[in-house]
PDB file of N, CA and C in Angstrom:
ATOM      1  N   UNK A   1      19.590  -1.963 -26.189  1.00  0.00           N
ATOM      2  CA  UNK A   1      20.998  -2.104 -26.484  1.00  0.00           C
ATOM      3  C   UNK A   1      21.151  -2.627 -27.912  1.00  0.00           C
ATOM      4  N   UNK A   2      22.162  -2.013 -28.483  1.00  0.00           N
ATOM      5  CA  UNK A   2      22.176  -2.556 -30.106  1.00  0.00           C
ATOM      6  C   UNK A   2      23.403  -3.611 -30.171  1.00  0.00           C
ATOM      7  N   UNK A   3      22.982  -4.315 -30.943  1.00  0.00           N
ATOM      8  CA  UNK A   3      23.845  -5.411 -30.955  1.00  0.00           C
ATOM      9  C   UNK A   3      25.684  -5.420 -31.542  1.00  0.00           C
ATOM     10  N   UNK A   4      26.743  -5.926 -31.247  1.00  0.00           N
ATOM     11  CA  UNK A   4      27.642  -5.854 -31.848  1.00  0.00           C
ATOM     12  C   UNK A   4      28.060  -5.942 -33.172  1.00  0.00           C
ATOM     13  N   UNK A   5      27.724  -5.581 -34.165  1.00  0.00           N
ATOM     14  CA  UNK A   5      27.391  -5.692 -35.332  1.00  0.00           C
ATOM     15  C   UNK A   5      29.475  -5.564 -36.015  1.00  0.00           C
ATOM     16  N   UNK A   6      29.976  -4.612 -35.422  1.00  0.00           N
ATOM     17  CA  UNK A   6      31.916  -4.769 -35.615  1.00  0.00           C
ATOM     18  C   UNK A   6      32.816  -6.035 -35.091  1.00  0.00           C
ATOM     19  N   UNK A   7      31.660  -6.778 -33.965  1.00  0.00           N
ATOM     20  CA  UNK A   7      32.336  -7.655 -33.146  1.00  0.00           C
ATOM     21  C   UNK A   7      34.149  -8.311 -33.418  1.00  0.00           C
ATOM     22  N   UNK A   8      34.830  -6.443 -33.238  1.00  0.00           N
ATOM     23  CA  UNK A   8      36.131  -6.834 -33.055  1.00  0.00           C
ATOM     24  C   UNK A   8      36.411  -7.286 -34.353  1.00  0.00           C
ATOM     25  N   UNK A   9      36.022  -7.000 -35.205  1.00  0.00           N
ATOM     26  CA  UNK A   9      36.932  -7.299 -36.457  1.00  0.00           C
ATOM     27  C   UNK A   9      36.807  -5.901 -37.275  1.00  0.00           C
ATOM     28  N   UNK A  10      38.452  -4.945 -37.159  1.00  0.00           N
ATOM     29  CA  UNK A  10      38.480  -3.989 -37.198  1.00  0.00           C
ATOM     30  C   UNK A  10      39.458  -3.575 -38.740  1.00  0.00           C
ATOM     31  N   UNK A  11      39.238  -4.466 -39.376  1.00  0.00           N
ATOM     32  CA  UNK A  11      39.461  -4.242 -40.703  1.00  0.00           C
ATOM     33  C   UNK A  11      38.223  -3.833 -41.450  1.00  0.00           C
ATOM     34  N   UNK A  12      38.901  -3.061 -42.854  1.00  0.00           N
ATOM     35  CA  UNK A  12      37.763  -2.495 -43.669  1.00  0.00           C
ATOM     36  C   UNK A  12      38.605  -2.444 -44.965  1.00  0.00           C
ATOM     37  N   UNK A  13      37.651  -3.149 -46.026  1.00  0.00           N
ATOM     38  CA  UNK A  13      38.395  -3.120 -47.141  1.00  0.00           C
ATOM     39  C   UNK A  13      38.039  -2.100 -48.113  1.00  0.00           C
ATOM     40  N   UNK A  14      37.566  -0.873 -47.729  1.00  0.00           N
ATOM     41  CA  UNK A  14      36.983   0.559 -48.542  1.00  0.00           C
ATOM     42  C   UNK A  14      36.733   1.260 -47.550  1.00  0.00           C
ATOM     43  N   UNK A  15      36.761   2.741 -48.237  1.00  0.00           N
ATOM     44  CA  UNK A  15      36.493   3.879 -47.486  1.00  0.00           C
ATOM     45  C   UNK A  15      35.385   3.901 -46.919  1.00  0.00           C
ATOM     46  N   UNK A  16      34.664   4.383 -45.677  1.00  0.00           N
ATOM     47  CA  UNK A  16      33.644   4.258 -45.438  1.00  0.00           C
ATOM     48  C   UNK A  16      32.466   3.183 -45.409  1.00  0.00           C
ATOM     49  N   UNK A  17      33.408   2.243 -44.838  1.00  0.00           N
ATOM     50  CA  UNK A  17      32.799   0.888 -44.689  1.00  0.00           C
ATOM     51  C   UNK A  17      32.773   1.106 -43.161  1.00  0.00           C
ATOM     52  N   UNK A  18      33.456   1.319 -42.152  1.00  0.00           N
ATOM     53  CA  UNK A  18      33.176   1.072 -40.686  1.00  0.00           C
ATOM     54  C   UNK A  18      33.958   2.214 -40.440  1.00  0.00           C
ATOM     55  N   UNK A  19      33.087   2.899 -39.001  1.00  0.00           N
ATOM     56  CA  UNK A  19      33.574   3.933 -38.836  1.00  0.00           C
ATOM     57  C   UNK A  19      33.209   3.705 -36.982  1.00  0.00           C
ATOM     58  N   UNK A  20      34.308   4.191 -36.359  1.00  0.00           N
ATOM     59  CA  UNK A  20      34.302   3.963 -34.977  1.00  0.00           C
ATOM     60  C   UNK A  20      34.391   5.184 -34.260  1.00  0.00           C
ATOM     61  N   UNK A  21      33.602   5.598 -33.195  1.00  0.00           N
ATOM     62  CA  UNK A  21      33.826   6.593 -32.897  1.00  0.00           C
ATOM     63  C   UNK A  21      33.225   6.489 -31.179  1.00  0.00           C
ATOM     64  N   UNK A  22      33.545   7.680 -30.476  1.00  0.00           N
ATOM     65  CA  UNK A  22      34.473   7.608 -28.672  1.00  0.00           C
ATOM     66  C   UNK A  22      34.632   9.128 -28.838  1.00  0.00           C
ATOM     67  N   UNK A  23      34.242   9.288 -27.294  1.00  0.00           N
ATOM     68  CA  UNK A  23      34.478  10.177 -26.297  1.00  0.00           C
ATOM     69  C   UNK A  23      35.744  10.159 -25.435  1.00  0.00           C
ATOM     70  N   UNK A  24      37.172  11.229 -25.829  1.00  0.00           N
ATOM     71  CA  UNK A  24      37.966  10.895 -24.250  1.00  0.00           C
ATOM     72  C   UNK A  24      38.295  12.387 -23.935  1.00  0.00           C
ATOM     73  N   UNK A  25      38.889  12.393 -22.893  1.00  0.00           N
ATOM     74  CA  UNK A  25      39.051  13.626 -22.296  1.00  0.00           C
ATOM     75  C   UNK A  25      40.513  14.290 -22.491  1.00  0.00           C
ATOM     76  N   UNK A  26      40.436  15.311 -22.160  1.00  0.00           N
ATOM     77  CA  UNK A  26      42.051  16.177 -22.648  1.00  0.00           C
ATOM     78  C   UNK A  26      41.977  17.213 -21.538  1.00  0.00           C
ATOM     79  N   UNK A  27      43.351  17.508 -20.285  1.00  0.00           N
ATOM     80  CA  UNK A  27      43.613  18.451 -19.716  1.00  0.00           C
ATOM     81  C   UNK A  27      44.073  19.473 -20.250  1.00  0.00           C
ATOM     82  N   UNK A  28      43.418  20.708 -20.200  1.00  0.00           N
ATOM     83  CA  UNK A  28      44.204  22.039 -21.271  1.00  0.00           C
ATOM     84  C   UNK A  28      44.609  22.973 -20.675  1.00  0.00           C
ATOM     85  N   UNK A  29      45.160  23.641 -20.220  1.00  0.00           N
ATOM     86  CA  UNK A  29      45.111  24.674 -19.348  1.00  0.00           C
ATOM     87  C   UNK A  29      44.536  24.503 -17.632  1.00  0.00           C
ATOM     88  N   UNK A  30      44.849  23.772 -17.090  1.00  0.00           N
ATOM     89  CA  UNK A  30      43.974  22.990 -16.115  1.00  0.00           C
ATOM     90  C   UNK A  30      42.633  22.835 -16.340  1.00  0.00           C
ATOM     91  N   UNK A  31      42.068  22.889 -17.239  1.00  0.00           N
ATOM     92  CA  UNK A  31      40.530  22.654 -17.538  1.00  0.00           C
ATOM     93  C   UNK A  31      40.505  21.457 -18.376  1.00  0.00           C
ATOM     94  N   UNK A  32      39.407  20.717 -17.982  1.00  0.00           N
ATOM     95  CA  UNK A  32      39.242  19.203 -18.617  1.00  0.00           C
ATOM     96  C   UNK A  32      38.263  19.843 -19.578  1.00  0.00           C
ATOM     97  N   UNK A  33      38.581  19.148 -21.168  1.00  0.00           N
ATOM     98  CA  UNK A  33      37.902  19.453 -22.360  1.00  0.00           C
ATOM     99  C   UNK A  33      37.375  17.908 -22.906  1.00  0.00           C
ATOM    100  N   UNK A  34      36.462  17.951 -23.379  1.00  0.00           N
ATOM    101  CA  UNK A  34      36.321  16.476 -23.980  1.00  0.00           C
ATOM    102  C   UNK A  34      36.484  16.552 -25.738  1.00  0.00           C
ATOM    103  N   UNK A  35      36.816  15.509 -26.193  1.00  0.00           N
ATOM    104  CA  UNK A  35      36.812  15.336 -27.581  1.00  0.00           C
ATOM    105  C   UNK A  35      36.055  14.096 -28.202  1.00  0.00           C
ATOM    106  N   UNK A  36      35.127  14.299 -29.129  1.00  0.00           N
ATOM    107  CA  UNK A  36      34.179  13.325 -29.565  1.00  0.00           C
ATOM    108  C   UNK A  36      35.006  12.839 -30.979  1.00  0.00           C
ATOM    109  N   UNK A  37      35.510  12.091 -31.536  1.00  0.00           N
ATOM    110  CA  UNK A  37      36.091  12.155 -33.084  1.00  0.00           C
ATOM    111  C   UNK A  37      35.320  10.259 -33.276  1.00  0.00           C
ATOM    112  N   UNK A  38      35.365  11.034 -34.687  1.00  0.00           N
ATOM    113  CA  UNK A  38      34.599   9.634 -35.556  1.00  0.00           C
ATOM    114  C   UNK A  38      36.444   9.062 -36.424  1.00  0.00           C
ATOM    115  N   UNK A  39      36.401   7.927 -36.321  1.00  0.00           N
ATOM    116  CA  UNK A  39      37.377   7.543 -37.185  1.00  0.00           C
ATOM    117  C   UNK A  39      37.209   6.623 -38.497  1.00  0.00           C
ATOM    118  N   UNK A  40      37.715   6.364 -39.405  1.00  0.00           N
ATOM    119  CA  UNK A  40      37.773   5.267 -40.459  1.00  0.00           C
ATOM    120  C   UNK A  40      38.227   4.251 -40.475  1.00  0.00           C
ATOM    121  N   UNK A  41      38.147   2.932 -40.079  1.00  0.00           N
ATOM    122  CA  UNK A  41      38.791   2.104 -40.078  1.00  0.00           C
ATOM    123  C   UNK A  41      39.978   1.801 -41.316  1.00  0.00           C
ATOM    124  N   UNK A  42      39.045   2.020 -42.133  1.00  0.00           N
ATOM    125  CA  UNK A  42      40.222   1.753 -43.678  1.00  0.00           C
ATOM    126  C   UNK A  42      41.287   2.044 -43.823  1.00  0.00           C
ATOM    127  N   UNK A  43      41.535   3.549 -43.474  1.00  0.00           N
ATOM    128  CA  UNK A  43      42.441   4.261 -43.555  1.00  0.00           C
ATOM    129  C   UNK A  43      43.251   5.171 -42.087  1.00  0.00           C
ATOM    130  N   UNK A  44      42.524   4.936 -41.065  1.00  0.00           N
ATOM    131  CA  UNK A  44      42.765   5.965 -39.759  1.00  0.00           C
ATOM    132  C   UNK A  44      42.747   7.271 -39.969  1.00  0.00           C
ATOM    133  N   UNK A  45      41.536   7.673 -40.944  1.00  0.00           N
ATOM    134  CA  UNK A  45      41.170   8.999 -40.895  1.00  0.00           C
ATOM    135  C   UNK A  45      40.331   9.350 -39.863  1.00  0.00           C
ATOM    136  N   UNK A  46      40.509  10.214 -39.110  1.00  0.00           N
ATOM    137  CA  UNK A  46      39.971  10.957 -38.782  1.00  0.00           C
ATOM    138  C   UNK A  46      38.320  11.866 -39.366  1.00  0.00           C
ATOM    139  N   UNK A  47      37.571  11.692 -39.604  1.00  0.00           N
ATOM    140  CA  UNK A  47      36.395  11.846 -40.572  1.00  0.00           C
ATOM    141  C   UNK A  47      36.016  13.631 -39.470  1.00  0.00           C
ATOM    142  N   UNK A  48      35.795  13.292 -38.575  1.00  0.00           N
ATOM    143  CA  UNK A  48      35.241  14.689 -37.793  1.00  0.00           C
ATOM    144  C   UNK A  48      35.512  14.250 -36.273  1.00  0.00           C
ATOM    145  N   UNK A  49      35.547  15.806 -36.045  1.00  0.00           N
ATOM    146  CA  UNK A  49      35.948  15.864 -34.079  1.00  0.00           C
ATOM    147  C   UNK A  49      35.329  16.869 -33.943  1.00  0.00           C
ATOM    148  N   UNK A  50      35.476  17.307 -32.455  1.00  0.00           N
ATOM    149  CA  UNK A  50      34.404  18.652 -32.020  1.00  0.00           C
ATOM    150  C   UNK A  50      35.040  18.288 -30.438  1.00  0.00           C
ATOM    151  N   UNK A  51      35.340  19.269 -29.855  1.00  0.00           N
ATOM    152  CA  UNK A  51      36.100  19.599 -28.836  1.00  0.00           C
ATOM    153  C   UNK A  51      34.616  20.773 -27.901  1.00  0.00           C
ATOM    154  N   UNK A  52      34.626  20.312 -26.544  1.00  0.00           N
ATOM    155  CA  UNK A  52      33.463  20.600 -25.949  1.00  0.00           C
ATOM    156  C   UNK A  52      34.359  21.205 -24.456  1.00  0.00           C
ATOM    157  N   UNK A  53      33.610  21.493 -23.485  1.00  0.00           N
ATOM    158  CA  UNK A  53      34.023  21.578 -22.268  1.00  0.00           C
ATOM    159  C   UNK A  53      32.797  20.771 -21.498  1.00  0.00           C
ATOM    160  N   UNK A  54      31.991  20.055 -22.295  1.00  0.00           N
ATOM    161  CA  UNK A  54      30.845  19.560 -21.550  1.00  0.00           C
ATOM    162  C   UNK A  54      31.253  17.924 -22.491  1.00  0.00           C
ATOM    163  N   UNK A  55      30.993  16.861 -21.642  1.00  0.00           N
ATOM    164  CA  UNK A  55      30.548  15.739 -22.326  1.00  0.00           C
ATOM    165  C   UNK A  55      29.514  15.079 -22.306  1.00  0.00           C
ATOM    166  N   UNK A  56      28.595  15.638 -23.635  1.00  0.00           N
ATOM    167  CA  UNK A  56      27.134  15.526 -23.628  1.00  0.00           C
ATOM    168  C   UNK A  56      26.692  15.404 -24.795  1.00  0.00           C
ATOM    169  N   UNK A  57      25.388  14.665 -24.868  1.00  0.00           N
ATOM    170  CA  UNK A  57      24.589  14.501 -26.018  1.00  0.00           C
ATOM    171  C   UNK A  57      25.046  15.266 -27.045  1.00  0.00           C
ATOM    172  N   UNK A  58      24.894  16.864 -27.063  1.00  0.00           N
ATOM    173  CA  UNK A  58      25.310  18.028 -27.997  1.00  0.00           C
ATOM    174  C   UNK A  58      26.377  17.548 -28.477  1.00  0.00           C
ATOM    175  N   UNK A  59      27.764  17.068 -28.235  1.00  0.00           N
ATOM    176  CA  UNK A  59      28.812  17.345 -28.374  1.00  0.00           C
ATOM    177  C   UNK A  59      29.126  15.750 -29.375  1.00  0.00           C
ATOM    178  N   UNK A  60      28.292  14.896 -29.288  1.00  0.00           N
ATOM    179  CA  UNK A  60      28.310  13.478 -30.323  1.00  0.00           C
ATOM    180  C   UNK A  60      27.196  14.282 -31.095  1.00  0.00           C
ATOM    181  N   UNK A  61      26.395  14.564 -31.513  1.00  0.00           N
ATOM    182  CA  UNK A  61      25.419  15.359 -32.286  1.00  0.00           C
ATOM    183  C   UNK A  61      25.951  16.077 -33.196  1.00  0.00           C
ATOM    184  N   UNK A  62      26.706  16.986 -32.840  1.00  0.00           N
ATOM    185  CA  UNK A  62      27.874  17.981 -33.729  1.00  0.00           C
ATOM    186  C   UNK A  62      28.678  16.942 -34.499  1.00  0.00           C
ATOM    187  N   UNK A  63      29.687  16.131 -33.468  1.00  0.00           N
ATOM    188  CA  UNK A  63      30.345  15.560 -34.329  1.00  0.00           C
ATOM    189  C   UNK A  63      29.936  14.574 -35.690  1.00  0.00           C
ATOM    190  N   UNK A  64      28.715  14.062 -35.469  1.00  0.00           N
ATOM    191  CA  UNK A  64      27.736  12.680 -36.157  1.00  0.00           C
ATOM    192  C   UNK A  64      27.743  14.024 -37.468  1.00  0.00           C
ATOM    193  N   UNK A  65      26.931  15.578 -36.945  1.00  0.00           N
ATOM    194  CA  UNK A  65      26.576  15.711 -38.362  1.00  0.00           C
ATOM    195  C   UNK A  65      27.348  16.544 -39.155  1.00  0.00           C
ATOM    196  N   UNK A  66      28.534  16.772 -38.524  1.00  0.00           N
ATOM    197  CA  UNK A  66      30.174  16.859 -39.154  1.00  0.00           C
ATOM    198  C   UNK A  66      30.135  16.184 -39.964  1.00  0.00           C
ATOM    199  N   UNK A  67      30.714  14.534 -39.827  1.00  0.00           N
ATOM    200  CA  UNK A  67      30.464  13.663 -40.544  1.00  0.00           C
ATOM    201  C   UNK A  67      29.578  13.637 -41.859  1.00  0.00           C
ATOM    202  N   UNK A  68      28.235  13.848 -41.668  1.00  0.00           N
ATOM    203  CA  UNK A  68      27.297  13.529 -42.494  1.00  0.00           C
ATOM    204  C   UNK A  68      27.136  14.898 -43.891  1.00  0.00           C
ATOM    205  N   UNK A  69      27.984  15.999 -43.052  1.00  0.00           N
ATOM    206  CA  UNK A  69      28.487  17.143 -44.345  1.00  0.00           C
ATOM    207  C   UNK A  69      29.543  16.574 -44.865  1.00  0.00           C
ATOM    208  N   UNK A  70      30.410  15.966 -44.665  1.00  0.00           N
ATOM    209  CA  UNK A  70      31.189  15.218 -45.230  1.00  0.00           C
ATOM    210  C   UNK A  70      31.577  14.178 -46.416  1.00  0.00           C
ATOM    211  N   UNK A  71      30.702  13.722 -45.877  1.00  0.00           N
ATOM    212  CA  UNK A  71      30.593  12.209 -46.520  1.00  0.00           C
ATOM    213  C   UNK A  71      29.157  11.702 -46.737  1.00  0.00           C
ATOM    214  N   UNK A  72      29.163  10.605 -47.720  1.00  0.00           N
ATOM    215  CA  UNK A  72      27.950   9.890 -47.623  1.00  0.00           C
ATOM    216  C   UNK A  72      27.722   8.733 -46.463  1.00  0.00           C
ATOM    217  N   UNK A  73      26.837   8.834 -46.118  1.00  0.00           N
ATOM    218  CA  UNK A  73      26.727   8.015 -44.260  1.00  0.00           C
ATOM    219  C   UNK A  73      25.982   6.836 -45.160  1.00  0.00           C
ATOM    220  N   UNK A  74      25.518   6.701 -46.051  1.00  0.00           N
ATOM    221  CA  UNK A  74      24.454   5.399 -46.542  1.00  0.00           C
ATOM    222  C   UNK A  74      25.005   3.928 -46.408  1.00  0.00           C
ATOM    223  N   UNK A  75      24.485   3.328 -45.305  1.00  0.00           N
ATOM    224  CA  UNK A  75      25.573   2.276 -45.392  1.00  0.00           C
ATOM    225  C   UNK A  75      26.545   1.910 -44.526  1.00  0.00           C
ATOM    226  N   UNK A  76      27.042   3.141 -44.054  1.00  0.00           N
ATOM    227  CA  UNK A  76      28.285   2.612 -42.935  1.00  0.00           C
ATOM    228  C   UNK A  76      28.041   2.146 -41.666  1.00  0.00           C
ATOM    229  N   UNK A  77      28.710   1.426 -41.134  1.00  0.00           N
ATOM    230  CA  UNK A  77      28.686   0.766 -39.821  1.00  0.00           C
ATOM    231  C   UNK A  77      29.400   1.770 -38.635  1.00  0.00           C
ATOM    232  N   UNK A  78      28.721   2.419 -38.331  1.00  0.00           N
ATOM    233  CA  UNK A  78      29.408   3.427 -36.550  1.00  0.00           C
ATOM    234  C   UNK A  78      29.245   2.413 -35.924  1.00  0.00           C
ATOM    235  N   UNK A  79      30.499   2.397 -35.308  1.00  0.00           N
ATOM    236  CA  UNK A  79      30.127   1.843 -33.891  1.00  0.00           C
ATOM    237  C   UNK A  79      30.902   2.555 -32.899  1.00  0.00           C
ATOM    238  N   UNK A  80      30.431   2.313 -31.571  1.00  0.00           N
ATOM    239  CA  UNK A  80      30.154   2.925 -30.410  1.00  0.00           C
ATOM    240  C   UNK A  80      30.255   2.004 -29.275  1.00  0.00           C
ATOM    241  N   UNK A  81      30.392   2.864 -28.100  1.00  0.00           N
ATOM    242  CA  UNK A  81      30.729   1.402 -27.192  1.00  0.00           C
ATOM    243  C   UNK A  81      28.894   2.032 -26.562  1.00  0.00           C
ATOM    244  N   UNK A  82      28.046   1.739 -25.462  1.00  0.00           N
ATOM    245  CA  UNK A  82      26.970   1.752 -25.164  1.00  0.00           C
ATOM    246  C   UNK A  82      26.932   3.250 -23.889  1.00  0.00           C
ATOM    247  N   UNK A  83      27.740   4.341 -23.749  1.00  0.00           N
ATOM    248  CA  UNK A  83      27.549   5.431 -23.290  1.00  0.00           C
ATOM    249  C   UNK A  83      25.898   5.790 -23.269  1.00  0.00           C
ATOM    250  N   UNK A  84      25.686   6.684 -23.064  1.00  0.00           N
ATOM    251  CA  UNK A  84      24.422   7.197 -22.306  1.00  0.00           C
ATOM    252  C   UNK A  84      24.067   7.987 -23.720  1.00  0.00           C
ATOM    253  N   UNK A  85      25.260   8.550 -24.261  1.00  0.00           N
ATOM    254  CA  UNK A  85      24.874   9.403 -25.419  1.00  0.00           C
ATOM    255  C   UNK A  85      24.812   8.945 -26.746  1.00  0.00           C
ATOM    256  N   UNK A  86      25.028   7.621 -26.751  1.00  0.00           N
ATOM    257  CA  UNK A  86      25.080   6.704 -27.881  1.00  0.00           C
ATOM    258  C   UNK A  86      23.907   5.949 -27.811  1.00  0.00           C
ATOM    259  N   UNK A  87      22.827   5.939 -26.595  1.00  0.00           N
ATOM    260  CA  UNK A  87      21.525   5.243 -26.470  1.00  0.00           C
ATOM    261  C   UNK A  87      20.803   6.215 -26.668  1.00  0.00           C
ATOM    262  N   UNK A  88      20.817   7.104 -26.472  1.00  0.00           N
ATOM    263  CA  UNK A  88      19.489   8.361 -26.124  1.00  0.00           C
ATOM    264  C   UNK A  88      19.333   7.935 -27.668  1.00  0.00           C
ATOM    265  N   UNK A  89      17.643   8.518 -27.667  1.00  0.00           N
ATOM    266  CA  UNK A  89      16.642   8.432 -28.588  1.00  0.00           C
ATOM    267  C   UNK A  89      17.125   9.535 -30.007  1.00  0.00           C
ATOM    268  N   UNK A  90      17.625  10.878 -29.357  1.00  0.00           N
ATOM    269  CA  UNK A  90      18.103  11.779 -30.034  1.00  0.00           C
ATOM    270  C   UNK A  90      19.109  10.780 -31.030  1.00  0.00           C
ATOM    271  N   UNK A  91      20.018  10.973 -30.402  1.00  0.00           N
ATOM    272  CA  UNK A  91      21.195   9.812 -31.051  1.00  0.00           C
ATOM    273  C   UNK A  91      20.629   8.761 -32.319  1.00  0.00           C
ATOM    274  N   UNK A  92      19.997   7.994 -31.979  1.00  0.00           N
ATOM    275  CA  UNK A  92      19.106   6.544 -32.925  1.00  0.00           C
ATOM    276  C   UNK A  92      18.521   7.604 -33.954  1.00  0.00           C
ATOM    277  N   UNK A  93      18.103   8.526 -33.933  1.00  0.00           N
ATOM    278  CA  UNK A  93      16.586   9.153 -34.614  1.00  0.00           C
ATOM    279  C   UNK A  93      17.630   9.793 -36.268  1.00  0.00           C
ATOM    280  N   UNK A  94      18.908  10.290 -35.623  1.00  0.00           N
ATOM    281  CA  UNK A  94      19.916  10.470 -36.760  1.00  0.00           C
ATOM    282  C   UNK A  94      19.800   9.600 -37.844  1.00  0.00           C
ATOM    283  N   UNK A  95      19.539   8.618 -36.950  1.00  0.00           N
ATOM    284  CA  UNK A  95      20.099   7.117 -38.066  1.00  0.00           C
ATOM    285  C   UNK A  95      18.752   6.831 -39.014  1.00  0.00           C
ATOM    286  N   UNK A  96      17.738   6.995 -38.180  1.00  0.00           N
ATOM    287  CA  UNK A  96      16.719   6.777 -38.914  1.00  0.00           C
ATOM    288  C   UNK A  96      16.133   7.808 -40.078  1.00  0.00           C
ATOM    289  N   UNK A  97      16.825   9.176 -40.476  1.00  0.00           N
ATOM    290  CA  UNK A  97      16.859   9.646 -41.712  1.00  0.00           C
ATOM    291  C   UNK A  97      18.063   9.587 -42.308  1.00  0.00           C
ATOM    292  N   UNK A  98      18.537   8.847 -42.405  1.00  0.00           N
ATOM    293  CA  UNK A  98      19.814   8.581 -43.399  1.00  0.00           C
ATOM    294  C   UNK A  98      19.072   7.275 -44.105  1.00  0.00           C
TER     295      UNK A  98
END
């Protein structure tokens, strides 16, 4: 388990200083879709999303390297609440080439 490193203090005084990001679900057509989006604290941007019909590893994977075409990741603080897809090894191994 990784430690709270945002512990609730959800200010950011620059772009790409803390970035928070969550899994929730959306009814569409009677079909449940999930949506993964990374946000900015600084500003409430929106940085990347990715819309799935599965909520799974794949679908935070896409969104993380959305993000990382984006922007420079060097440095920033994601945080995450402790989901299944935010522990897997896949997940961590991102972090460890940035």
């Amino acid at each position: 388990m990784s430690k709270n490193l945002l512990n609730r203090d959800f200010h950011a005084s620059r772009s790409n200083e803390k970035w928070v990001t969550d899994i929730t679900y959306l009814i569409f057509n009677r079909q449940k879709l999930f949506l993964s989006a990374i946000k900015d604290l600084y500003n409430n941007e929106i940085i990347s999303y990715q819309v799935s019909r599965r909520n799974d590893l794949t679908l935070v994977i896409v969104t993380i390297k959305k993000a990382k075409k984006k922007r420079d990741v060097k440095g920033i603080l994601l945080h995450c609440d402790q989901g299944y897809q935010y522990t897997s090894h896949q997940y961590n191994n991102l972090f460890e080439k940035i």
